[in-house]
Protein backbone atom coordinates (compact mmCIF):
# COMPACT_ATOMS: atom_id res chain seq x y z
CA UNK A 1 -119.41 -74.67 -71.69
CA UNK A 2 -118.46 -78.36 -73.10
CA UNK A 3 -121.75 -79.47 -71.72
CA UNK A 4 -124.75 -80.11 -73.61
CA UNK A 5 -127.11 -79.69 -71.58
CA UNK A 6 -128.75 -75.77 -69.30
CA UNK A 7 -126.43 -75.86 -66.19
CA UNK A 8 -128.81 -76.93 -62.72
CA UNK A 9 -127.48 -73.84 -61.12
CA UNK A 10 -128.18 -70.54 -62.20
CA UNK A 11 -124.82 -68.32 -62.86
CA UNK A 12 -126.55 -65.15 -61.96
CA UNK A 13 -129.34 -64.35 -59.56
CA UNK A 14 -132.32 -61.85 -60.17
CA UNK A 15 -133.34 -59.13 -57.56
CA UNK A 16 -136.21 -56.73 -57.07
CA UNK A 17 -133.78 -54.08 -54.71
CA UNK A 18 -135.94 -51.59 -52.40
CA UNK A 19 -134.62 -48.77 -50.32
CA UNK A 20 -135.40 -49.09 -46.44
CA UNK A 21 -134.63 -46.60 -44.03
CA UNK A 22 -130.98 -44.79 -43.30
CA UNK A 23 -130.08 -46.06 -46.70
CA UNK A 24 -130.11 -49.94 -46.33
CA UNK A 25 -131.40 -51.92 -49.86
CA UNK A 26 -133.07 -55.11 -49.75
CA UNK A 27 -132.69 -57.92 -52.38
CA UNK A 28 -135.98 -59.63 -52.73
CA UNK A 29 -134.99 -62.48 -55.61
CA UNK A 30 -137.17 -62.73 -58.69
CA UNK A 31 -135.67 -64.94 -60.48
CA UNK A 32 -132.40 -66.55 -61.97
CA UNK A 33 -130.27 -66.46 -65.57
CA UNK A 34 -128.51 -69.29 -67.05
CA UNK A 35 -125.82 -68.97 -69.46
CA UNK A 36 -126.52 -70.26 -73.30
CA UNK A 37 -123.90 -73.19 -73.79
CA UNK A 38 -121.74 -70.89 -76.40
CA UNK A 39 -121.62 -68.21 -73.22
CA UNK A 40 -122.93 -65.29 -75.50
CA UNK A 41 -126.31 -64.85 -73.56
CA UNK A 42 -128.54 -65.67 -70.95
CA UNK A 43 -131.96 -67.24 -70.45
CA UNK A 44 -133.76 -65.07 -67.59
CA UNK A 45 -136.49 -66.95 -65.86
CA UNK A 46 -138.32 -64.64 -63.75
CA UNK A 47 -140.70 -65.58 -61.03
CA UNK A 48 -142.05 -62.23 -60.68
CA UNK A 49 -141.81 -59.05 -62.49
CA UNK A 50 -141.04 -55.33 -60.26
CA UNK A 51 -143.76 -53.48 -60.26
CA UNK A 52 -141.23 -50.30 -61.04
CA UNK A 53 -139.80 -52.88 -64.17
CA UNK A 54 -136.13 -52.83 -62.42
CA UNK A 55 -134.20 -56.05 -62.21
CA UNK A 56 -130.69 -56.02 -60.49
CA UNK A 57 -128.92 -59.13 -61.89
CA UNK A 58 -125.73 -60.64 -59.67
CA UNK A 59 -123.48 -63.38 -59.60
CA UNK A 60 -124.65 -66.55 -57.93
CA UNK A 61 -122.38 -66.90 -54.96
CA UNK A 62 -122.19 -68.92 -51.82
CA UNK A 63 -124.55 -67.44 -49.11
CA UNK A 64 -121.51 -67.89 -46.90
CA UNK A 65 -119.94 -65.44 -49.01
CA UNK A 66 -122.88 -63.27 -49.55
CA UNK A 67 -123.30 -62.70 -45.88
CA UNK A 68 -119.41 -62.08 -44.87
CA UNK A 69 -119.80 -59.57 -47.72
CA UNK A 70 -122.59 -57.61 -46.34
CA UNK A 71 -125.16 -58.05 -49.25
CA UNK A 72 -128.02 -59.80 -50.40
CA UNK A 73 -129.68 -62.22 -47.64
């Protein structure tokens, strides 16, 4: 990244995921990750921590393209 400055929008979105019935998961968001400005790392800022300690990290997309795909809500 040529900027100097931490991006406003996250690049990647943090997710508790629980198992519902028939097989559905749900994505409960815990937090977000921003990319270091020489793109070798993130800085994960969590807003709550899984009980079970699993995080599922994904790429901050659209919601419009989130819901056409099926997944997190």
């Amino acid at each position: 990244m040529s900027d100097k400055t931490q991006p406003k929008q996250p690049s990647h979105l943090a997710y508790q995921v629980s198992e519902g019935k028939e097989g559905q998961s749900f994505f409960n968001r815990v937090g977000a990750a921003f990319p270091h400005k020489d793109e070798k790392g993130y800085n994960l800022k969590l807003d709550a921590i899984p009980v079970d300690g699993n995080v599922t990290i994904r790429e901050n997309t659209p919601r419009a393209e989130r819901d056409n795909e099926g997944h997190e809500r």
